[in-house]
C-alpha atoms as a PDB file:
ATOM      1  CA  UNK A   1     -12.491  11.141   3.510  1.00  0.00           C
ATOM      2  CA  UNK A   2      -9.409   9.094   2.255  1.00  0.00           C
ATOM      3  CA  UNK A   3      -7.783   7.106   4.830  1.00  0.00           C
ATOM      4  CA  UNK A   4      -3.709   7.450   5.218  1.00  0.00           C
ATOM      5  CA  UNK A   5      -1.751   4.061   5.950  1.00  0.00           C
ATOM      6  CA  UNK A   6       1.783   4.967   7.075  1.00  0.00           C
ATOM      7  CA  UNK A   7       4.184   2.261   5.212  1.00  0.00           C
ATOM      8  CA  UNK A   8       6.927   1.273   7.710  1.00  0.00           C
ATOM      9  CA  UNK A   9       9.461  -0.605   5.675  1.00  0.00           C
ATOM     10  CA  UNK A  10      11.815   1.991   5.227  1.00  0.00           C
ATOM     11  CA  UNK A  11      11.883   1.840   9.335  1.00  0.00           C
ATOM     12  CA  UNK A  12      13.083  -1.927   8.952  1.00  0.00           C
ATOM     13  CA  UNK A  13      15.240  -0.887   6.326  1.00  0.00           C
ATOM     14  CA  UNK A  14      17.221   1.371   8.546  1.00  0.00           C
ATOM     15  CA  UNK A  15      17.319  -1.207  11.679  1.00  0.00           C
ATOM     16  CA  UNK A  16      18.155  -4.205   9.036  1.00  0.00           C
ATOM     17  CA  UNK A  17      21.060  -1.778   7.794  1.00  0.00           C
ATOM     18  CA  UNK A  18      22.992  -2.171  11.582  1.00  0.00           C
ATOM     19  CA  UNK A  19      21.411  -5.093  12.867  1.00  0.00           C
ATOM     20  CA  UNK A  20      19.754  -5.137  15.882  1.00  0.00           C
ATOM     21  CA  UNK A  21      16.234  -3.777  17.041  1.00  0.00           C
ATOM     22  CA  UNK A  22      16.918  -0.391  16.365  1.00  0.00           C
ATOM     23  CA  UNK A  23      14.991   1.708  15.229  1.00  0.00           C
ATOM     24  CA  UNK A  24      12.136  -0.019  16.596  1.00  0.00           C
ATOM     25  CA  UNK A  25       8.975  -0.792  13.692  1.00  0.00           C
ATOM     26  CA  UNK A  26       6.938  -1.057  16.415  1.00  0.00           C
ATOM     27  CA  UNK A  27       7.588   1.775  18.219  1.00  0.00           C
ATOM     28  CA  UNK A  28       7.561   4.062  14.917  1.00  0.00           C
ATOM     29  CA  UNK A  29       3.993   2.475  13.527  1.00  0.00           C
ATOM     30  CA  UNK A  30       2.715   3.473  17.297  1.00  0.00           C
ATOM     31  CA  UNK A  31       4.216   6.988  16.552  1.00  0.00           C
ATOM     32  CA  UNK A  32       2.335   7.546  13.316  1.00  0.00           C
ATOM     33  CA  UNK A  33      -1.035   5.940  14.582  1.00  0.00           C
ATOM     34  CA  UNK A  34      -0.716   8.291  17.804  1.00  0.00           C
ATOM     35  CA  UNK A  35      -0.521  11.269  15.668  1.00  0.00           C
ATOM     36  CA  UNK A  36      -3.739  10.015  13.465  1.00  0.00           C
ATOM     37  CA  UNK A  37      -2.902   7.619  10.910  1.00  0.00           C
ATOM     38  CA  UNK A  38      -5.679   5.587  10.067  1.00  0.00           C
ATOM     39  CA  UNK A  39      -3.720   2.479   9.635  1.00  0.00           C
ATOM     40  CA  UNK A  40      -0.120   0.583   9.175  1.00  0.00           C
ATOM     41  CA  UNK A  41       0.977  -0.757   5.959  1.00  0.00           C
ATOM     42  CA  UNK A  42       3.814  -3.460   5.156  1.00  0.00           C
ATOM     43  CA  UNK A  43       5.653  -5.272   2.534  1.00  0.00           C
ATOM     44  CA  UNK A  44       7.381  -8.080   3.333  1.00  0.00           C
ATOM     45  CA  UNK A  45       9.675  -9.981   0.663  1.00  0.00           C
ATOM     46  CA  UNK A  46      10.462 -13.289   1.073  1.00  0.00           C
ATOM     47  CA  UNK A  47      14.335 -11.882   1.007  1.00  0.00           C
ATOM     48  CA  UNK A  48      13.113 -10.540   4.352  1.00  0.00           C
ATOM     49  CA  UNK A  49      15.236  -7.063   2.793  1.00  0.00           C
ATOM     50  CA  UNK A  50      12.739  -4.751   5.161  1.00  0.00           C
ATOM     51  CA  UNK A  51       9.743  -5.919   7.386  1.00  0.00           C
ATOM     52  CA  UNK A  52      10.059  -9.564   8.797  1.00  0.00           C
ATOM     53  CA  UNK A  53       7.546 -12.137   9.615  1.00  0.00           C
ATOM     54  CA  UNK A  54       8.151 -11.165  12.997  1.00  0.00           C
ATOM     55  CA  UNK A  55       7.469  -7.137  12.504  1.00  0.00           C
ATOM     56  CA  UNK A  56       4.266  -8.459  10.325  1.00  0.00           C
ATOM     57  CA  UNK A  57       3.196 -10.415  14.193  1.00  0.00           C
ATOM     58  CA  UNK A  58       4.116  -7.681  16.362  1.00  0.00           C
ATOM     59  CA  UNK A  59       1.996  -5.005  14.178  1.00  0.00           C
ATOM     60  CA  UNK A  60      -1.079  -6.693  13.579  1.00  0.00           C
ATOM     61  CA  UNK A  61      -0.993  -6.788  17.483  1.00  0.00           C
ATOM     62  CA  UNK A  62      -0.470  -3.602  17.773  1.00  0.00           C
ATOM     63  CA  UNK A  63      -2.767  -2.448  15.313  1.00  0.00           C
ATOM     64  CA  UNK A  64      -5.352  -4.659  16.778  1.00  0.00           C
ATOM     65  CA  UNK A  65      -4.925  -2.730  20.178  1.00  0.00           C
ATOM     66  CA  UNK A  66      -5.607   0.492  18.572  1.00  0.00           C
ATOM     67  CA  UNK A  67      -8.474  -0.590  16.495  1.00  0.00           C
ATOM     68  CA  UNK A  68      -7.124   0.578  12.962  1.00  0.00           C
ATOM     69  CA  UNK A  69      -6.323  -1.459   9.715  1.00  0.00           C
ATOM     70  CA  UNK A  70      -3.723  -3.147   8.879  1.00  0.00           C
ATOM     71  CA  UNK A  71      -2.104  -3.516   5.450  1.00  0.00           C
ATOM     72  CA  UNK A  72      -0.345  -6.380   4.341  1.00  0.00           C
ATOM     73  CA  UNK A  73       0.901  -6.259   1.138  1.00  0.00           C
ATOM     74  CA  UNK A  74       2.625  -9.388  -1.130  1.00  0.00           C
ATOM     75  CA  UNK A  75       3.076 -10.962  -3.708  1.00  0.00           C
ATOM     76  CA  UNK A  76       0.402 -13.939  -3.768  1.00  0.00           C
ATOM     77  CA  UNK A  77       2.268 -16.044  -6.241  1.00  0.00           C
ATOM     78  CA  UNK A  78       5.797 -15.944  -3.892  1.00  0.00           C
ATOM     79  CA  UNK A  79       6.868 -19.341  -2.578  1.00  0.00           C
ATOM     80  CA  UNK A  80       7.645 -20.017   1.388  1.00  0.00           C
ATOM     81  CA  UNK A  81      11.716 -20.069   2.061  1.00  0.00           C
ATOM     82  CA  UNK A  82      13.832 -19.778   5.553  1.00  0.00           C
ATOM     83  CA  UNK A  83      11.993 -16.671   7.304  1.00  0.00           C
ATOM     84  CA  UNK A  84       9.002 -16.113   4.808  1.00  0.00           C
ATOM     85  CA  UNK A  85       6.178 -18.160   5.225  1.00  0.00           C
ATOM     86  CA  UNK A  86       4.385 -16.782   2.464  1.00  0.00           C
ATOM     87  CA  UNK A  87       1.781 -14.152   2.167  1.00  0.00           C
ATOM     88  CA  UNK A  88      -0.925 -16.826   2.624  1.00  0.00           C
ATOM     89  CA  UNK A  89       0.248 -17.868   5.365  1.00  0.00           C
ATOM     90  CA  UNK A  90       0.758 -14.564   6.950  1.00  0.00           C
ATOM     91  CA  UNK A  91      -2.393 -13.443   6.257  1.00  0.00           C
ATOM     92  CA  UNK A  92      -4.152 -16.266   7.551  1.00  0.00           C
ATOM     93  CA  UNK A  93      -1.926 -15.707  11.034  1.00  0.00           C
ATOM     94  CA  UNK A  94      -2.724 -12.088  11.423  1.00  0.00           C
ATOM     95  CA  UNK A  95      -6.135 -11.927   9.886  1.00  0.00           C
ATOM     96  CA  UNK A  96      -5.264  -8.104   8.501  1.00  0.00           C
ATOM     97  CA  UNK A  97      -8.115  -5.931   7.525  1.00  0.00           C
ATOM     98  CA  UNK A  98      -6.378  -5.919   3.767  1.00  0.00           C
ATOM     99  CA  UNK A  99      -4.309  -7.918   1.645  1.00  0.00           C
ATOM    100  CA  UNK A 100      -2.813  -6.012  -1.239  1.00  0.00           C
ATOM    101  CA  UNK A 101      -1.878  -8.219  -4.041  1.00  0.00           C
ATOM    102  CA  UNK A 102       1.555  -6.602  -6.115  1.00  0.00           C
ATOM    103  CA  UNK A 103       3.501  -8.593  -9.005  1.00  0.00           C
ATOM    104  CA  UNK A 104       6.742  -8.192  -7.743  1.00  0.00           C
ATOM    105  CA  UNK A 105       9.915 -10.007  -7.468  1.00  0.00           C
ATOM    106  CA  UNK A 106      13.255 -10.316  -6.034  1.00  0.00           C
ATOM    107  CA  UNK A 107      14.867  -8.135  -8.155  1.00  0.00           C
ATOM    108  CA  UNK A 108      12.934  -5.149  -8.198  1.00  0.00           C
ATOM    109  CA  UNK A 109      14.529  -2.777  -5.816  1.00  0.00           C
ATOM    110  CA  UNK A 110      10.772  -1.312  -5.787  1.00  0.00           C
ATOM    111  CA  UNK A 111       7.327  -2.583  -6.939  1.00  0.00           C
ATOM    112  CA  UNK A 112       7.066  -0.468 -10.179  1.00  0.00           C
ATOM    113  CA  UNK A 113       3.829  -1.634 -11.926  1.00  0.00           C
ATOM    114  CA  UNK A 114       0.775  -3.129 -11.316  1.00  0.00           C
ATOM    115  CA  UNK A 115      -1.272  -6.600 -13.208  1.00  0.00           C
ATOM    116  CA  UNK A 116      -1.721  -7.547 -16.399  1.00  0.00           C
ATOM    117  CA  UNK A 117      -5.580  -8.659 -15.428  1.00  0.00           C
ATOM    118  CA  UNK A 118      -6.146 -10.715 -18.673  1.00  0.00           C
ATOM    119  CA  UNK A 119      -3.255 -12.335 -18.875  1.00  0.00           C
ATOM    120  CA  UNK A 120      -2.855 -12.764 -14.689  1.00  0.00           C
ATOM    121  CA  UNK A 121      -6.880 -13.783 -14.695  1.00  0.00           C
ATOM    122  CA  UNK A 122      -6.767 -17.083 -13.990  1.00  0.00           C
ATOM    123  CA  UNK A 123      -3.718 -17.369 -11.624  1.00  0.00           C
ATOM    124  CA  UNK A 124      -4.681 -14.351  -9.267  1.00  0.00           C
ATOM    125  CA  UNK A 125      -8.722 -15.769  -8.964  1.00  0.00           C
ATOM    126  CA  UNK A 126      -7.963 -18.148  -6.293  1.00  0.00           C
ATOM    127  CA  UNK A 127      -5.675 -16.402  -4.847  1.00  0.00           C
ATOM    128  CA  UNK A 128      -7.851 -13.803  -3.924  1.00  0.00           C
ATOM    129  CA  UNK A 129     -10.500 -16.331  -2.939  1.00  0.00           C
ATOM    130  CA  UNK A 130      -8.819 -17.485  -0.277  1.00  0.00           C
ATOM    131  CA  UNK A 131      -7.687 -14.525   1.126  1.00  0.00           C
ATOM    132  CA  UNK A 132     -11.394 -13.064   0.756  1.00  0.00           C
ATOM    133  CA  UNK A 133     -11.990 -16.862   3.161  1.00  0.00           C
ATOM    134  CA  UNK A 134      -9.696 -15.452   5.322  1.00  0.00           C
ATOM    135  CA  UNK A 135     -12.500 -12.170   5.971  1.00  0.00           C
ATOM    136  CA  UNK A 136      -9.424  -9.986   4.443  1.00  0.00           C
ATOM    137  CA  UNK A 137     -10.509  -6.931   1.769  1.00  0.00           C
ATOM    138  CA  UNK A 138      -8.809  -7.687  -1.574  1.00  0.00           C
ATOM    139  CA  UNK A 139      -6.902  -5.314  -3.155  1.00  0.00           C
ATOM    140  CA  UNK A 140      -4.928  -5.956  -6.228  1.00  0.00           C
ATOM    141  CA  UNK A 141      -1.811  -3.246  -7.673  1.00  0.00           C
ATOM    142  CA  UNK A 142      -2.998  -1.691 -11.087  1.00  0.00           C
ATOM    143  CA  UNK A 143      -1.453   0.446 -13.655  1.00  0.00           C
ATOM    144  CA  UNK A 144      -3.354   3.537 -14.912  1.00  0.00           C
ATOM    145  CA  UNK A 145      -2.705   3.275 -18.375  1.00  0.00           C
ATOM    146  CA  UNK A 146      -3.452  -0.404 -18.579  1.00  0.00           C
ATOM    147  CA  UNK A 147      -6.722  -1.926 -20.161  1.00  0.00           C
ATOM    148  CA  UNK A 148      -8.800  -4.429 -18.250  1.00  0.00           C
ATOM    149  CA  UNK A 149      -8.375  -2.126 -14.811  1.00  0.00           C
ATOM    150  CA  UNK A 150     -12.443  -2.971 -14.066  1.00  0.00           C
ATOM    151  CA  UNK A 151     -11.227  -7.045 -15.047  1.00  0.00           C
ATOM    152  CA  UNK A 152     -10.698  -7.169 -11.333  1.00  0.00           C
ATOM    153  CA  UNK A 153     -14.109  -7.147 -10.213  1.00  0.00           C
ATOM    154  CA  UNK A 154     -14.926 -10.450 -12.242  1.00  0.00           C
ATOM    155  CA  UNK A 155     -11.955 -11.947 -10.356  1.00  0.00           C
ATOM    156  CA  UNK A 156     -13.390 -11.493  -6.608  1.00  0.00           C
ATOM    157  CA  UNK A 157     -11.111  -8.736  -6.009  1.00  0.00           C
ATOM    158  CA  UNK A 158     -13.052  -5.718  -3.584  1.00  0.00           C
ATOM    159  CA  UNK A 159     -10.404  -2.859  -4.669  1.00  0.00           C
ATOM    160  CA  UNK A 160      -7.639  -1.713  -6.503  1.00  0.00           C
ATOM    161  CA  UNK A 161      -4.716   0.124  -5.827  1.00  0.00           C
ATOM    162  CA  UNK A 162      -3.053   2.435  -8.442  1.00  0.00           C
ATOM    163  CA  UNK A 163      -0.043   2.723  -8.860  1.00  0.00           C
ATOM    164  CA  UNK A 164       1.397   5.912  -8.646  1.00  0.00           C
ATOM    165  CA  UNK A 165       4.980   6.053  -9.795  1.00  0.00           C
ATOM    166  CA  UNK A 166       3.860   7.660 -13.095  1.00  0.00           C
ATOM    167  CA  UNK A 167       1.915  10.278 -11.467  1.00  0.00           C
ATOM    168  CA  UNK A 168       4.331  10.948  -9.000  1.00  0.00           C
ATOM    169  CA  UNK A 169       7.151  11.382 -12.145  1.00  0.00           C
ATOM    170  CA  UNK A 170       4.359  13.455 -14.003  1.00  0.00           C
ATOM    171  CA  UNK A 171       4.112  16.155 -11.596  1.00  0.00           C
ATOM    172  CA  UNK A 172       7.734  16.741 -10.582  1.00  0.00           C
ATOM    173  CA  UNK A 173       7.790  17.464 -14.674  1.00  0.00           C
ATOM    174  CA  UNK A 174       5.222  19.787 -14.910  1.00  0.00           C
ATOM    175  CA  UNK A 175       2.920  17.352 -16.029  1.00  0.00           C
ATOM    176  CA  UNK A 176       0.875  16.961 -13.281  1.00  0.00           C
ATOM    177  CA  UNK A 177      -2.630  18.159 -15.064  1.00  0.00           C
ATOM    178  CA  UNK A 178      -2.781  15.250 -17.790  1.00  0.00           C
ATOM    179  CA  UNK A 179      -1.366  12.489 -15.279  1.00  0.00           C
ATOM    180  CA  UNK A 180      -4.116  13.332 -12.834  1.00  0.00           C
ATOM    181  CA  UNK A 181      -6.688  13.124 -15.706  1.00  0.00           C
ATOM    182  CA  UNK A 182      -5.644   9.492 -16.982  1.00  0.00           C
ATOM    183  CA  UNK A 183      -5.391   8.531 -12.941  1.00  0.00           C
ATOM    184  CA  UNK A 184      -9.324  10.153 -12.915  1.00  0.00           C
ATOM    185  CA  UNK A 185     -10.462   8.056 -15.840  1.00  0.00           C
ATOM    186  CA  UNK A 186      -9.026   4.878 -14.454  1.00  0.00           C
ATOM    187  CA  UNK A 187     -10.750   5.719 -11.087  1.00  0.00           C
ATOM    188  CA  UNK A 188     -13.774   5.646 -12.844  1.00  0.00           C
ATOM    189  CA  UNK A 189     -13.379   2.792 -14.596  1.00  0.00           C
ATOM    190  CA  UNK A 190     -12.497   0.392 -11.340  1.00  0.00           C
ATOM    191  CA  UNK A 191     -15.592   2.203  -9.669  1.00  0.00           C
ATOM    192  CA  UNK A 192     -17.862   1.844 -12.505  1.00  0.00           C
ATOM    193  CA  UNK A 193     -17.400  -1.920 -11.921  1.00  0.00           C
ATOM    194  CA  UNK A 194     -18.116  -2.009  -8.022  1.00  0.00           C
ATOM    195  CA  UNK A 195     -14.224  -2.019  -7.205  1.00  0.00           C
ATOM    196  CA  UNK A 196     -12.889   0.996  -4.645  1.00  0.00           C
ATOM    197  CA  UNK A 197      -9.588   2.667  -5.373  1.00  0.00           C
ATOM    198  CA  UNK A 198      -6.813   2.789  -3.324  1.00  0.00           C
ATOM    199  CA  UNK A 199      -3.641   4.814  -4.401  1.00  0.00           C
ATOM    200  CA  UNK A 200       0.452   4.530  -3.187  1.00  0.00           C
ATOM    201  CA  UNK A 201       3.694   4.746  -4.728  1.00  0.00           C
ATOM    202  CA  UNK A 202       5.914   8.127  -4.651  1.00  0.00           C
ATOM    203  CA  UNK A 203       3.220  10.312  -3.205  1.00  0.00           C
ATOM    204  CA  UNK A 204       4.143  12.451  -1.161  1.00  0.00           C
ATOM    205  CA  UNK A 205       2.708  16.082   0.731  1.00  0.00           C
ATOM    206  CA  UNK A 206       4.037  17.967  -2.510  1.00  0.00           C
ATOM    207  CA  UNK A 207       1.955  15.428  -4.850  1.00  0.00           C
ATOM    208  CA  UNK A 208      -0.983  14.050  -2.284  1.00  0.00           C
ATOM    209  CA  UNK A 209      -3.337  17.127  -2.519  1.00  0.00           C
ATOM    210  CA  UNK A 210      -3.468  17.862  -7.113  1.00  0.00           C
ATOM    211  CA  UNK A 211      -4.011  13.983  -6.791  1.00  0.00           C
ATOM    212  CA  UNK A 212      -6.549  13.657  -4.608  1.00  0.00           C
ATOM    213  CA  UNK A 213      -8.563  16.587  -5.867  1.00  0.00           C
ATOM    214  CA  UNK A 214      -8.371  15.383  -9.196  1.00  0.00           C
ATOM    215  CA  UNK A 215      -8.969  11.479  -8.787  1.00  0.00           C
ATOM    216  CA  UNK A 216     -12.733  11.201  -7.124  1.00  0.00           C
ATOM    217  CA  UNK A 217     -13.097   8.820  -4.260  1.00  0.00           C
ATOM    218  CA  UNK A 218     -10.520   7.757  -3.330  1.00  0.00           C
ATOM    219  CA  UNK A 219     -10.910   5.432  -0.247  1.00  0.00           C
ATOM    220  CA  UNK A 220      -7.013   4.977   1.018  1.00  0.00           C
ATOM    221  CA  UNK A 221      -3.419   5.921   0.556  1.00  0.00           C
ATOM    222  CA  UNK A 222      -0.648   3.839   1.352  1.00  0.00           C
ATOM    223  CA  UNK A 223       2.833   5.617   2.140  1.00  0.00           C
ATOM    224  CA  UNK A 224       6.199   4.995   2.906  1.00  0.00           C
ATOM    225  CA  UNK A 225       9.109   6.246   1.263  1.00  0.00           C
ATOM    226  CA  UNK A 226       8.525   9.999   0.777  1.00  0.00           C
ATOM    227  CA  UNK A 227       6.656  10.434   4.296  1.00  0.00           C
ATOM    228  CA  UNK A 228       9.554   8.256   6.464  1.00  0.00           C
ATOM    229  CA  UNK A 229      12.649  10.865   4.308  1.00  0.00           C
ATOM    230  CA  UNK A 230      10.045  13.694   5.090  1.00  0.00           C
ATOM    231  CA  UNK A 231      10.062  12.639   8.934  1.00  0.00           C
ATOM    232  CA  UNK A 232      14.113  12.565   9.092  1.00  0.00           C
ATOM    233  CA  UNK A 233      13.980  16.554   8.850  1.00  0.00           C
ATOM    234  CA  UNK A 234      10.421  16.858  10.803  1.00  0.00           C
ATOM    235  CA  UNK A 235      10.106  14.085  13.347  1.00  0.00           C
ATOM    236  CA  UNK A 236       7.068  11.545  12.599  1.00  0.00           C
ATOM    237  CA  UNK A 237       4.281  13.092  14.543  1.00  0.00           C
ATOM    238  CA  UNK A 238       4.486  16.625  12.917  1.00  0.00           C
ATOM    239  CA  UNK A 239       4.677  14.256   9.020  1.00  0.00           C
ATOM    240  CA  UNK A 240       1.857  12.197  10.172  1.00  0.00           C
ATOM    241  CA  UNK A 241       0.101  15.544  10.716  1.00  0.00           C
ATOM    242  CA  UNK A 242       1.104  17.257   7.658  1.00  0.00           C
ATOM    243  CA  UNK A 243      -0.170  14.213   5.359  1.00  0.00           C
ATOM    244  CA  UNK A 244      -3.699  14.322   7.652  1.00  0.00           C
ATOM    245  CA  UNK A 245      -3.832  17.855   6.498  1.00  0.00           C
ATOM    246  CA  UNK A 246      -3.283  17.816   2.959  1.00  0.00           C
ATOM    247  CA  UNK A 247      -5.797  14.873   2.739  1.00  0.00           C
ATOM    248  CA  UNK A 248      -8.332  17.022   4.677  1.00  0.00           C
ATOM    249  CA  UNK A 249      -7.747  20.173   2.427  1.00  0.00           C
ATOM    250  CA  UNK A 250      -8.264  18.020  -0.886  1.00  0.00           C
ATOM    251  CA  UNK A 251     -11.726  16.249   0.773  1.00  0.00           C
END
């Protein structure tokens, strides 16, 4: 069955907004894994706008003490500055169970598409090398509608995530039928060439279950946004829940 990771940024988001400790990441990740999340998912940016290196410490200790994955994502080809050590670096401190490679920079407000694997080839190979050293799982963003999806494989990488945006923009349109059938193809594609598929961005409990019914196998889902503004009206525990059952309904 697909595994959910819950992605806390939007938590850090809200605590960076006043200052302070509160909310507490830490306390909110152990509030979605006590309700069943499989794992905990973050993004840190090296403007440190969200999750901090210090968050990214804390939860792969906590995550460690309840035996489920943890989810770093990054961009690989970030430098270090004052407060980001790099996502190298991080890794190689935490030892998470995943490293998700995303092309994004300072001034997206969002990561909003996925790799250009021929023309990113030769940059992103040993990259993922030495995070695949590190005993992480390699898994690298990727656009739907792209060509070269199953280039990944050749590069070392063990997955890919799609990215879901368009999907996600699809279905609130009506569209939801031909989106899920270009997501389906590109599933196939990444599995025909020994990568698993992973899926995040802008899913959410409306979205989840025509997705995952449509797109076979796949392995994980990474959210944030939608389920944290879900939780606001609900309370975590009773979100957590409601994502565990739409995934269990589409399985």
């Amino acid at each position: 069955m697909t595994v959910l990771s819950v992605n806390v940024n939007k938590i850090a988001v809200l605590r960076n907004s006043r200052g302070g400790a509160e909310p507490d990441v830490v306390r909110a990740a152990r509030a979605c894994l006590d309700a069943g999340a499989h794992g905990i998912t973050v993004h840190p940016r090296p403007d440190a706008r969200h999750i901090r290196a210090d968050d990214v410490y804390a939860l792969a200790e906590l995550t460690r003490a309840y035996g489920v994955e943890f989810n770093i994502e990054g961009n690989p080809f970030a430098p270090p500055r004052e407060g980001y050590p790099g996502l190298l670096t991080l890794c190689e401190r935490t030892r998470p169970a995943q490293a998700t490679l995303v092309p994004d920079g300072d001034d997206q407000l969002t990561s909003d598409h996925g790799f250009d694997f021929i023309r990113d080839a030769e940059p992103l190979r040993p990259r993922i090398a030495e995070l695949r050293a590190l005993g992480c799982r390699v898994s690298v963003f990727a656009d739907a509608d792209r060509a070269g999806i199953e280039l990944a494989a050749a590069l070392g990488a063990d997955r890919v995530e799609l990215y879901t945006g368009p999907y996600a923009e699809a279905y609130a349109d009506g569209r939801a039928e031909s989106a899920v059938a270009a997501f389906a193809a590109a599933a196939r594609r990444a599995q025909a060439a020994g990568l698993g598929v992973n899926a995040g961005h802008d899913l959410s409990q409306a979205n989840l279950g025509a997705f995952l019914r449509g797109v076979p196998n796949v392995l994980e889902v990474s959210i944030g946004h939608a389920l944290i503004g879900e939780a606001l009206y609900a309370g975590l525990d009773a979100t957590v829940r409601g994502y565990l059952r739409v995934i269990a309904e589409a399985a």
